[in-house]
C-alpha atoms as a PDB file:
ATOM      1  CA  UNK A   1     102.326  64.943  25.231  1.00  0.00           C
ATOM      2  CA  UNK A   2      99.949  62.355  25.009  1.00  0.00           C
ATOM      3  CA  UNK A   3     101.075  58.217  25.185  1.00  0.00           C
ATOM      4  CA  UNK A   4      99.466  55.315  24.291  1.00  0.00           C
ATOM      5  CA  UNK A   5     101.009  52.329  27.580  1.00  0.00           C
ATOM      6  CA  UNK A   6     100.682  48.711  27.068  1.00  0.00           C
ATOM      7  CA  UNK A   7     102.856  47.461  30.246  1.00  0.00           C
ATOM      8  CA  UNK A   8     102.424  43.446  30.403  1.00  0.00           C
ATOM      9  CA  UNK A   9     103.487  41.045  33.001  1.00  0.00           C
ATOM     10  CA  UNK A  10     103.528  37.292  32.872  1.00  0.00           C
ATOM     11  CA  UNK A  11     104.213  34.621  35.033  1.00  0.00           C
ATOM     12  CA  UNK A  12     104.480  30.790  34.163  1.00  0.00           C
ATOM     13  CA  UNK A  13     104.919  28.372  36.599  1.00  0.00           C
ATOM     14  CA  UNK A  14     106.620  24.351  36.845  1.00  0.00           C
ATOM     15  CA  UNK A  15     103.863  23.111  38.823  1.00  0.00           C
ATOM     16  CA  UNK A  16     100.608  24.121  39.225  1.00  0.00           C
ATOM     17  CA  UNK A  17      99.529  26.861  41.710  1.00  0.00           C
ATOM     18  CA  UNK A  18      97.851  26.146  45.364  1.00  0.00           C
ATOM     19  CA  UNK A  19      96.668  29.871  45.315  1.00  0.00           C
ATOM     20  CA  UNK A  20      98.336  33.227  44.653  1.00  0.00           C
ATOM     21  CA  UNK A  21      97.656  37.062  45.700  1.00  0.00           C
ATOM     22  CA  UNK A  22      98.990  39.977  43.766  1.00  0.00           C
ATOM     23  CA  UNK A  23      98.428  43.701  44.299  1.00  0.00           C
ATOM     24  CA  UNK A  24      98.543  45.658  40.882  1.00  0.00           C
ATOM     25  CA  UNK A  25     100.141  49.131  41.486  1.00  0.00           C
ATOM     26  CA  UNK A  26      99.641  49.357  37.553  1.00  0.00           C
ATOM     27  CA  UNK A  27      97.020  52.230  37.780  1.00  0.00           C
ATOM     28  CA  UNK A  28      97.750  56.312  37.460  1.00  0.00           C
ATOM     29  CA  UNK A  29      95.610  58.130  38.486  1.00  0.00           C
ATOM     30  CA  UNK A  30      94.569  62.649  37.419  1.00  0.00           C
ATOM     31  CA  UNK A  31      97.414  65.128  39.148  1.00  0.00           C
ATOM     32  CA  UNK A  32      98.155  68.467  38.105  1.00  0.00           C
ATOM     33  CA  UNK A  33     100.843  67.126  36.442  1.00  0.00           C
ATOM     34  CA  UNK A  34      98.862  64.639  33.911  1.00  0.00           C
ATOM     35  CA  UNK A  35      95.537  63.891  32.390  1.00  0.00           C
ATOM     36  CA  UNK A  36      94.498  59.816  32.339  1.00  0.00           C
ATOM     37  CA  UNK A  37      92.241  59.822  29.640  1.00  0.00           C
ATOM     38  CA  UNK A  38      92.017  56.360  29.496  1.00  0.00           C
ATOM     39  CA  UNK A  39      93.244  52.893  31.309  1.00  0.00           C
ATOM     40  CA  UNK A  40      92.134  49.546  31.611  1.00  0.00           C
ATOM     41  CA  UNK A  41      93.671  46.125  33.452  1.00  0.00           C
ATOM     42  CA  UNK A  42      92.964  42.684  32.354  1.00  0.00           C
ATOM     43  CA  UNK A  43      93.098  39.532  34.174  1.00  0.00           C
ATOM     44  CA  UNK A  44      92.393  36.039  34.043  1.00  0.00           C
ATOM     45  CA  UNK A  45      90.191  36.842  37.200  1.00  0.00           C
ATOM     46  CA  UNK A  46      88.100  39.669  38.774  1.00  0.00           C
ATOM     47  CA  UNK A  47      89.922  42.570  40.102  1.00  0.00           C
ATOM     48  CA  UNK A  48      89.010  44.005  43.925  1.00  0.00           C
ATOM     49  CA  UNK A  49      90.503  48.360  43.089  1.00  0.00           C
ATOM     50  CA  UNK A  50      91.519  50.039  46.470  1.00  0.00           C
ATOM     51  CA  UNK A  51      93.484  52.999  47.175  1.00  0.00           C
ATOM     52  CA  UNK A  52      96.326  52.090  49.821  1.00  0.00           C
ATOM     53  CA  UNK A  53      97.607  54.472  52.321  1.00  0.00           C
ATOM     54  CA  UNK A  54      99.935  56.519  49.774  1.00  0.00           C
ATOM     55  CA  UNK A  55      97.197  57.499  47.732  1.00  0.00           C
ATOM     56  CA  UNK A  56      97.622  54.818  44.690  1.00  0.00           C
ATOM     57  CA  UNK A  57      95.051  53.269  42.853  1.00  0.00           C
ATOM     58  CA  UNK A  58      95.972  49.605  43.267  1.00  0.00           C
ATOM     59  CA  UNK A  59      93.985  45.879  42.563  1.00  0.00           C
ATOM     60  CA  UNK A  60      94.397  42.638  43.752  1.00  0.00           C
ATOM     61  CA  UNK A  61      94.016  39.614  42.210  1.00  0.00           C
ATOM     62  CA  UNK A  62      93.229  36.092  43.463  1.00  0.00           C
ATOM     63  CA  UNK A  63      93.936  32.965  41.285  1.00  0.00           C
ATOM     64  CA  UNK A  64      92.961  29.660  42.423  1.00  0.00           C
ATOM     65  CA  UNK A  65      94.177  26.242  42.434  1.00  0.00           C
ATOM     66  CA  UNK A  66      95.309  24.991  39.269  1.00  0.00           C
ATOM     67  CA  UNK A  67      96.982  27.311  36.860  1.00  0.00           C
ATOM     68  CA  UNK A  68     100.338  27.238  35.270  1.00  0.00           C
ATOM     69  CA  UNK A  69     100.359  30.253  34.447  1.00  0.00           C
ATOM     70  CA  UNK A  70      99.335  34.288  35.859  1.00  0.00           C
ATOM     71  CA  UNK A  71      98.933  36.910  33.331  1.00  0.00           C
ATOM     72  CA  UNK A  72      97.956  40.753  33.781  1.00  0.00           C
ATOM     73  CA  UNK A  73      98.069  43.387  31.218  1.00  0.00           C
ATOM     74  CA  UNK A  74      97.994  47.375  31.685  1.00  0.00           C
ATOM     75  CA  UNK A  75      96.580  49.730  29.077  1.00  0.00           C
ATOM     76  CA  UNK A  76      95.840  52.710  27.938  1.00  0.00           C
ATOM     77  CA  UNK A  77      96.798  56.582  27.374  1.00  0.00           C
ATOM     78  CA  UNK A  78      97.928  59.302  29.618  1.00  0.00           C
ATOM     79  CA  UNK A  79      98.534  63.133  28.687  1.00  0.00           C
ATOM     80  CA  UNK A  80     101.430  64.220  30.423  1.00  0.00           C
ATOM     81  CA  UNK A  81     101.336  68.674  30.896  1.00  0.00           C
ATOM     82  CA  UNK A  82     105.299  69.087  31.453  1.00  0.00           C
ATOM     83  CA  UNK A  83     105.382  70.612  34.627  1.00  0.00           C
ATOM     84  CA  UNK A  84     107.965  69.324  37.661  1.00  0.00           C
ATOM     85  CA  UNK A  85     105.105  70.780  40.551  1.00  0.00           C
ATOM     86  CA  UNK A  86     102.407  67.981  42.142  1.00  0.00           C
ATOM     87  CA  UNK A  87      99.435  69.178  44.348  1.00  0.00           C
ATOM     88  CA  UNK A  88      99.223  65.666  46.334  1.00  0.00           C
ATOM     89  CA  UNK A  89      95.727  65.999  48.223  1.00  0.00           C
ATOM     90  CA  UNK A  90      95.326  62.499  48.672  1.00  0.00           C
ATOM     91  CA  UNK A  91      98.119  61.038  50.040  1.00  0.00           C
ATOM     92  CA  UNK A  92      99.104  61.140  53.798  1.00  0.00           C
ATOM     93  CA  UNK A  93     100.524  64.316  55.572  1.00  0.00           C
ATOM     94  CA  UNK A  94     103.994  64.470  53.924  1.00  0.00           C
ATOM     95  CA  UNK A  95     105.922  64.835  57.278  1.00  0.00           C
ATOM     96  CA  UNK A  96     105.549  61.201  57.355  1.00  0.00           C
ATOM     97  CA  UNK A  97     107.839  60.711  54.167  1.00  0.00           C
ATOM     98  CA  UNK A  98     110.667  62.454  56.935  1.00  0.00           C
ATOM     99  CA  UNK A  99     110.706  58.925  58.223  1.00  0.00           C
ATOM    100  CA  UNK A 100     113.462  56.411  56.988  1.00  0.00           C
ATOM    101  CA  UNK A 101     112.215  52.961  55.322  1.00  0.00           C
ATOM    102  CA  UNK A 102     113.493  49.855  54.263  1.00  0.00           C
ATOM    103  CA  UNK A 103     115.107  50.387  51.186  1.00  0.00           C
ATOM    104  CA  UNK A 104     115.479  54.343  51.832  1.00  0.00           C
ATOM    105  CA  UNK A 105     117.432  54.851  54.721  1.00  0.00           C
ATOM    106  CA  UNK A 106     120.623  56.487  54.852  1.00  0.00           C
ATOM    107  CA  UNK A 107     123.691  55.312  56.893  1.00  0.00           C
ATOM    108  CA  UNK A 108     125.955  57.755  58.749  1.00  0.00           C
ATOM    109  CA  UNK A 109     128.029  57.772  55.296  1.00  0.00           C
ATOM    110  CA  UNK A 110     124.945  59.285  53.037  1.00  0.00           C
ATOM    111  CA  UNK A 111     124.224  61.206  56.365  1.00  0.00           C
ATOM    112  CA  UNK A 112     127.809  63.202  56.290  1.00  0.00           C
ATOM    113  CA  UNK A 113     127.660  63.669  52.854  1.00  0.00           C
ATOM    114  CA  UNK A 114     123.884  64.819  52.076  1.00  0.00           C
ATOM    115  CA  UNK A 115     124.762  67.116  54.984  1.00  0.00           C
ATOM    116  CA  UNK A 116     127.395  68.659  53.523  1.00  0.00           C
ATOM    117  CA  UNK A 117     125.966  69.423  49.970  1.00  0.00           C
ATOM    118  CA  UNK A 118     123.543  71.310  51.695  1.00  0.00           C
ATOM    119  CA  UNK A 119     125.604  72.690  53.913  1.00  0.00           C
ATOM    120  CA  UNK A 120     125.422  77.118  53.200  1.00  0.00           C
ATOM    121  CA  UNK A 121     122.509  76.375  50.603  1.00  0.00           C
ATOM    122  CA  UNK A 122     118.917  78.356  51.377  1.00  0.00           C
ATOM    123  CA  UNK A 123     115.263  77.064  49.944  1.00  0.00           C
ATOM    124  CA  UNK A 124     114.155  73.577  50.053  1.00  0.00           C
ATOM    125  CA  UNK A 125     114.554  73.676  46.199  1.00  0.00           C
ATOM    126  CA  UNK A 126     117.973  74.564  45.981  1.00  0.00           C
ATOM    127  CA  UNK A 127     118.997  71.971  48.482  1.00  0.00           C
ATOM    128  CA  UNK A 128     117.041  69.512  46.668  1.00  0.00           C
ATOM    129  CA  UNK A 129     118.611  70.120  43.794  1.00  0.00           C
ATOM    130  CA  UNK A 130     122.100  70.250  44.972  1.00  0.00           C
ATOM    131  CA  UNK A 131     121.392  67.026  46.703  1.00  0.00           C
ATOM    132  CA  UNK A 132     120.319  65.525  43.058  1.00  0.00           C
ATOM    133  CA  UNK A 133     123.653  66.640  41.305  1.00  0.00           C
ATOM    134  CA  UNK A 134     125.215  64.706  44.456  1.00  0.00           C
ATOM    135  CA  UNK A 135     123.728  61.236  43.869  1.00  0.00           C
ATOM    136  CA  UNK A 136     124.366  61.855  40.123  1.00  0.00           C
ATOM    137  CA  UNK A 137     127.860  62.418  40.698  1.00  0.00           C
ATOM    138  CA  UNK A 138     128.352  59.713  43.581  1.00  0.00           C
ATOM    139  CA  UNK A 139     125.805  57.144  42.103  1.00  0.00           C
ATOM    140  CA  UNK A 140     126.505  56.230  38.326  1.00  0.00           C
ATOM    141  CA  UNK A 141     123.965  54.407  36.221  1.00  0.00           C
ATOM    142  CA  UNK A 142     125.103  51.154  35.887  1.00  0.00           C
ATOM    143  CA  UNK A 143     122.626  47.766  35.298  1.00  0.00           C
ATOM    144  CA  UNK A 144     123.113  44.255  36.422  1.00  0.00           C
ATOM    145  CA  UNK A 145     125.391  45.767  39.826  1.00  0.00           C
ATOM    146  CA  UNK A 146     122.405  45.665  41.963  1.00  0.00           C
ATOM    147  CA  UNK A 147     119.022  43.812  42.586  1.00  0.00           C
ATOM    148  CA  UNK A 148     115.279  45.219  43.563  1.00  0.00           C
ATOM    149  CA  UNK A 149     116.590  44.454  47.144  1.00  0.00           C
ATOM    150  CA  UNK A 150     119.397  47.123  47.328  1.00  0.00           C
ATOM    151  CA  UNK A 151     119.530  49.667  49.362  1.00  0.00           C
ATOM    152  CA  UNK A 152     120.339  53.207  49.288  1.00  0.00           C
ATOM    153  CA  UNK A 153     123.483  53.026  51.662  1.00  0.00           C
ATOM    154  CA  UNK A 154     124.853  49.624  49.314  1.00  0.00           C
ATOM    155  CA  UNK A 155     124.139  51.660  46.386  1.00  0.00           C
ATOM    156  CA  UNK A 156     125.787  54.951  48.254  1.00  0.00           C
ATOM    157  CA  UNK A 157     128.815  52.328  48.673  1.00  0.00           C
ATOM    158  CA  UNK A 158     129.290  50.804  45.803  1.00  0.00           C
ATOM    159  CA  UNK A 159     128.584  54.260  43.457  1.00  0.00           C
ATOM    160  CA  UNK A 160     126.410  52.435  40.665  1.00  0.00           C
ATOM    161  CA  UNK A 161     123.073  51.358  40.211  1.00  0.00           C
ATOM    162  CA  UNK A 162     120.278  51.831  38.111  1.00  0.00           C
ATOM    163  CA  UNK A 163     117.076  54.595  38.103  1.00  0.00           C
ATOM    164  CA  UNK A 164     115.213  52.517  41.322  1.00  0.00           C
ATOM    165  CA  UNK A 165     119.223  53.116  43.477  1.00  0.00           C
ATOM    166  CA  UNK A 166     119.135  56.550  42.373  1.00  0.00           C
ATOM    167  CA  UNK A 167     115.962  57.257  43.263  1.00  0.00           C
ATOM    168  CA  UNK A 168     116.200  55.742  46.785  1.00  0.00           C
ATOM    169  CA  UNK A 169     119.859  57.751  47.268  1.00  0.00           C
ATOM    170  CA  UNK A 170     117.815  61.059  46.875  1.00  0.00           C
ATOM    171  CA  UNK A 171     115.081  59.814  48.658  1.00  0.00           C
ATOM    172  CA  UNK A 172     117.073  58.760  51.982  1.00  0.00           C
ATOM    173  CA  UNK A 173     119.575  62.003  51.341  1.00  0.00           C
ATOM    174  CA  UNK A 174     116.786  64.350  51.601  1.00  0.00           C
ATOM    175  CA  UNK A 175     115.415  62.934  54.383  1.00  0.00           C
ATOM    176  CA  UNK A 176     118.468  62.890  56.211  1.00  0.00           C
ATOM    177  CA  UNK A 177     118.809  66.981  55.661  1.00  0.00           C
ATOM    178  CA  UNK A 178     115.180  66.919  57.116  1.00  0.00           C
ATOM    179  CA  UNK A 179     113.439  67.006  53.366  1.00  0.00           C
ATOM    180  CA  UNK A 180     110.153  64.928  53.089  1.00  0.00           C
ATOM    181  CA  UNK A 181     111.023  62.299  50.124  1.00  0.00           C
ATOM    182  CA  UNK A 182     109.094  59.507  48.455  1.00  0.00           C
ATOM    183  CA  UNK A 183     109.497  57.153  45.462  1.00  0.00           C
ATOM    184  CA  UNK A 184     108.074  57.645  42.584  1.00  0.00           C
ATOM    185  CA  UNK A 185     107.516  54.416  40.229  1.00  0.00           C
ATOM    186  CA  UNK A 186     106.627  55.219  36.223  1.00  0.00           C
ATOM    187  CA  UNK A 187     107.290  55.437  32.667  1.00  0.00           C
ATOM    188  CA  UNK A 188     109.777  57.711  30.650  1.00  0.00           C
ATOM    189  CA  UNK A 189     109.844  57.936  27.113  1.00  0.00           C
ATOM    190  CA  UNK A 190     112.993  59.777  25.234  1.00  0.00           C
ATOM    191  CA  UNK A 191     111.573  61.238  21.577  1.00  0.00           C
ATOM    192  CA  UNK A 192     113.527  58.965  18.936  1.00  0.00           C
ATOM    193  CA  UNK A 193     114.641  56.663  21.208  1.00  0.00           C
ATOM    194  CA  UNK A 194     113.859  52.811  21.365  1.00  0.00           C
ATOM    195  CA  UNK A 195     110.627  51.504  23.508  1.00  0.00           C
ATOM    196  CA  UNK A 196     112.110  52.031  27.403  1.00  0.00           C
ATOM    197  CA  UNK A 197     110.771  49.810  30.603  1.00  0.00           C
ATOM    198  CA  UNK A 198     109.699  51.126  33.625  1.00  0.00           C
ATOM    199  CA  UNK A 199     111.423  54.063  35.501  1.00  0.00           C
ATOM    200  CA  UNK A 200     111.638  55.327  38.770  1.00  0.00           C
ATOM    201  CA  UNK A 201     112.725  59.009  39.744  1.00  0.00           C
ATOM    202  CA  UNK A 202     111.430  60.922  43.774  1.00  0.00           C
ATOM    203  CA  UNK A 203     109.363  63.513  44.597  1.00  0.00           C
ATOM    204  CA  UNK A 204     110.739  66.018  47.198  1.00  0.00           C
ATOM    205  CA  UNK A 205     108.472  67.808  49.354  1.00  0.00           C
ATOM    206  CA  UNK A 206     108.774  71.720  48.968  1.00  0.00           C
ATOM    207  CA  UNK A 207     106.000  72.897  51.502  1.00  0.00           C
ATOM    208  CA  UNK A 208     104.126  70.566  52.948  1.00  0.00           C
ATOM    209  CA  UNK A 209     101.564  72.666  54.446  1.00  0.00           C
ATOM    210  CA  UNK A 210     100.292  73.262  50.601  1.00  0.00           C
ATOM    211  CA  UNK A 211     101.457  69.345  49.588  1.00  0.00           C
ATOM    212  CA  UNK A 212     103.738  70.828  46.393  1.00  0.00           C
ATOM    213  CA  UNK A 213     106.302  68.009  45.390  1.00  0.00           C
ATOM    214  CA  UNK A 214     109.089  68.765  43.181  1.00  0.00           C
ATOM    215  CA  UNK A 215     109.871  65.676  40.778  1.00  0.00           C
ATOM    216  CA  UNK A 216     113.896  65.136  40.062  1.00  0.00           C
ATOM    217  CA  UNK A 217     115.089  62.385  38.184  1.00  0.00           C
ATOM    218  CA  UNK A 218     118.559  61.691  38.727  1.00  0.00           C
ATOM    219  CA  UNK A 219     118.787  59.436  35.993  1.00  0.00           C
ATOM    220  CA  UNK A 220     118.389  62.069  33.525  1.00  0.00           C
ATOM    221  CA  UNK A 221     119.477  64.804  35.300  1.00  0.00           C
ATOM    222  CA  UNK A 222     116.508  67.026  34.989  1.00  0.00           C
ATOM    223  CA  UNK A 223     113.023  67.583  36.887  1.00  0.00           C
ATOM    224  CA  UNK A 224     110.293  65.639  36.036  1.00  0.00           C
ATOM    225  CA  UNK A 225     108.844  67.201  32.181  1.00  0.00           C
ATOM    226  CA  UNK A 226     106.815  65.772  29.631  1.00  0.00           C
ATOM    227  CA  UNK A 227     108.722  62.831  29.113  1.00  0.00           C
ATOM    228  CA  UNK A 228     107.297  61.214  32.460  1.00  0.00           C
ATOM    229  CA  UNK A 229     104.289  59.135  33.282  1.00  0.00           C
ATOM    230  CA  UNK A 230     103.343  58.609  36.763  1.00  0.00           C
ATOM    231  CA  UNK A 231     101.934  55.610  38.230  1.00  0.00           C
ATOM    232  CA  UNK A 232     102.868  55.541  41.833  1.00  0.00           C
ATOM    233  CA  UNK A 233     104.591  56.675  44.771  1.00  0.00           C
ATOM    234  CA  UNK A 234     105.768  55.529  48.243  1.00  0.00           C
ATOM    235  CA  UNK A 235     108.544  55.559  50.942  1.00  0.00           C
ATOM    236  CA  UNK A 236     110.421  53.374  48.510  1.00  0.00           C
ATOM    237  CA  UNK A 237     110.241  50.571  45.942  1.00  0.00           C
ATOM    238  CA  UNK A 238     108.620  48.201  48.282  1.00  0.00           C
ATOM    239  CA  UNK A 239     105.348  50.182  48.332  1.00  0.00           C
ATOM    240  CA  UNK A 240     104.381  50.695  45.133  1.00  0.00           C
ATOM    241  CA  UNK A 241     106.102  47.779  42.932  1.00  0.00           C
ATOM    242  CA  UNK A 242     104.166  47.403  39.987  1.00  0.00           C
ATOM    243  CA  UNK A 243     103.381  44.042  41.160  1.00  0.00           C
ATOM    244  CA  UNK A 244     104.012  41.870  44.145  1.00  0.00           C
ATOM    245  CA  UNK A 245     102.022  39.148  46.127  1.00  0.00           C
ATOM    246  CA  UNK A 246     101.893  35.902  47.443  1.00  0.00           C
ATOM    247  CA  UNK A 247     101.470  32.393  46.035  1.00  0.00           C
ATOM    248  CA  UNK A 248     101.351  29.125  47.658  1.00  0.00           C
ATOM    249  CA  UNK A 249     102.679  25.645  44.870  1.00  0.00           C
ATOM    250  CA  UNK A 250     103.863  26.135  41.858  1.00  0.00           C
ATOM    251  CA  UNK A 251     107.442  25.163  41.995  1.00  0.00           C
ATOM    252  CA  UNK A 252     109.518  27.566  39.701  1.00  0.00           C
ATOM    253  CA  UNK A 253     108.542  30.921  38.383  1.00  0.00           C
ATOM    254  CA  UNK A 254     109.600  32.559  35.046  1.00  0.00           C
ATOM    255  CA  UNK A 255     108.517  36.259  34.889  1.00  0.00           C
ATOM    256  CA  UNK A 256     108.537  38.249  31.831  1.00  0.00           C
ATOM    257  CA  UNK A 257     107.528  42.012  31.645  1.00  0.00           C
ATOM    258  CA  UNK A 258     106.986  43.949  28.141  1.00  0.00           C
ATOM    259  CA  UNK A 259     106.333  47.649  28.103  1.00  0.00           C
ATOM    260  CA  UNK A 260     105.453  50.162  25.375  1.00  0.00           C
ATOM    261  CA  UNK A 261     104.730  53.774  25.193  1.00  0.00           C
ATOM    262  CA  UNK A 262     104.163  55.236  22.222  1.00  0.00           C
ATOM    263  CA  UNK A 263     103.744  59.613  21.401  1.00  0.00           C
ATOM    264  CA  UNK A 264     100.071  59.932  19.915  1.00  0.00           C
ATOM    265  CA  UNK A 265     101.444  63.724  19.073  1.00  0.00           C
END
């Protein structure tokens, strides 16, 4: 399925800006999984492209003393193939993804539990799985319960959140059965369905010798299909947020986001 992506973020500021730093984690890049056949970012300034340590392609931008305002805006179109499996050759060895973060770590509560799901169940697939009908059940989707700063045990304890808790849930669960993990930020688009924001599912490691991630999205209950567009991934939300920075002035901040993907097919 191919999509045409317009994602645009805008800030406007009370008072004018001393400086300001933002990293754009706006970019997807070719897997086995999708084709980017095009994708452009525009800026009121130059862009410096890097790849960080997880194998995005990121930007930063620099704005200077002065403006009221920040604008950035993503385009382009992506051919998503429909298959759950990743080859990852870029990122770092995925034993490191075994390691707890921030916003992905899971208390002795998750610990018990994720435990116990797998508990009898052979194949890293299987328990993955079985681990993703376990946030699903546990973790219901539920907006304006929870912020960008909750974490997988709060979300574990109060059983609702939306597709960024669920994701980290899985994420810290698997690791705590001894599952490499990582966060996955994109795009899902539902045939028929209204224009949808940003999504966020995880990636579970299935031999890491050969790099092969299996996508699950809790949200939906499936693995990841045609339906998803990748942009990112990370130990958690934290490391590949679509943007985040630094800015020195400008009083009060209003941010609003737009995104569209539309089926060329």
């Amino acid at each position: 399925m191919k999509y045409q992506i317009r994602h645009r973020t805008h800030y406007r500021y009370t008072q004018p800006l001393r400086s300001a730093v933002q990293t754009l984690c706006l970019t997807p890049r070719h897997t086995d999984t999708q084709h980017v056949h095009h994708w452009q970012l525009q800026s009121p300034t130059p862009l410096q492209p890097q790849t960080d340590a997880w194998g995005n392609h990121s930007h930063v931008l620099a704005v200077g003393a002065g403006a009221r305002m920040l604008q950035c805006e993503a385009t382009g179109m992506v051919e998503t193939l429909g298959t759950p499996l990743q080859s990852d050759p870029l990122g770092p060895d995925p034993r490191l993804y075994l390691m707890p973060s921030a916003l992905a770590r899971a208390d002795d509560a998750l610990r018990r539990s994720a435990l116990a799901a797998v508990r009898g169940v052979e194949g890293r697939q299987a328990q993955a799985l079985a681990l993703t009908a376990l946030v699903a059940e546990c973790v219901r989707y539920q907006p304006g319960r929870t912020n960008a700063n909750t974490t997988a045990a709060e979300a574990w304890l109060g059983g609702v959140g939306v597709c960024q808790d669920q994701a980290h849930v899985l994420v810290a669960a698997c690791r705590a059965v001894g599952l490499p993990a990582r966060y996955v930020s994109g795009y899902f688009h539902a045939r028929g369905g209204p224009e949808l924001a940003s999504h966020a599912w995880a990636q579970v490691c299935l031999d890491p010798a050969e790099r092969r991630w299996l996508g699950l999205d809790v949200t939906h209950g499936c693995v990841v299909d045609e339906r998803h567009v990748q942009i990112a991934v990370g130990p958690d939300y934290a490391a590949c947020a679509p943007v985040r920075g630094v800015r020195s002035g400008g009083g009060g901040e209003q941010l609003t986001v737009s995104v569209e993907i539309i089926p060329q097919d």
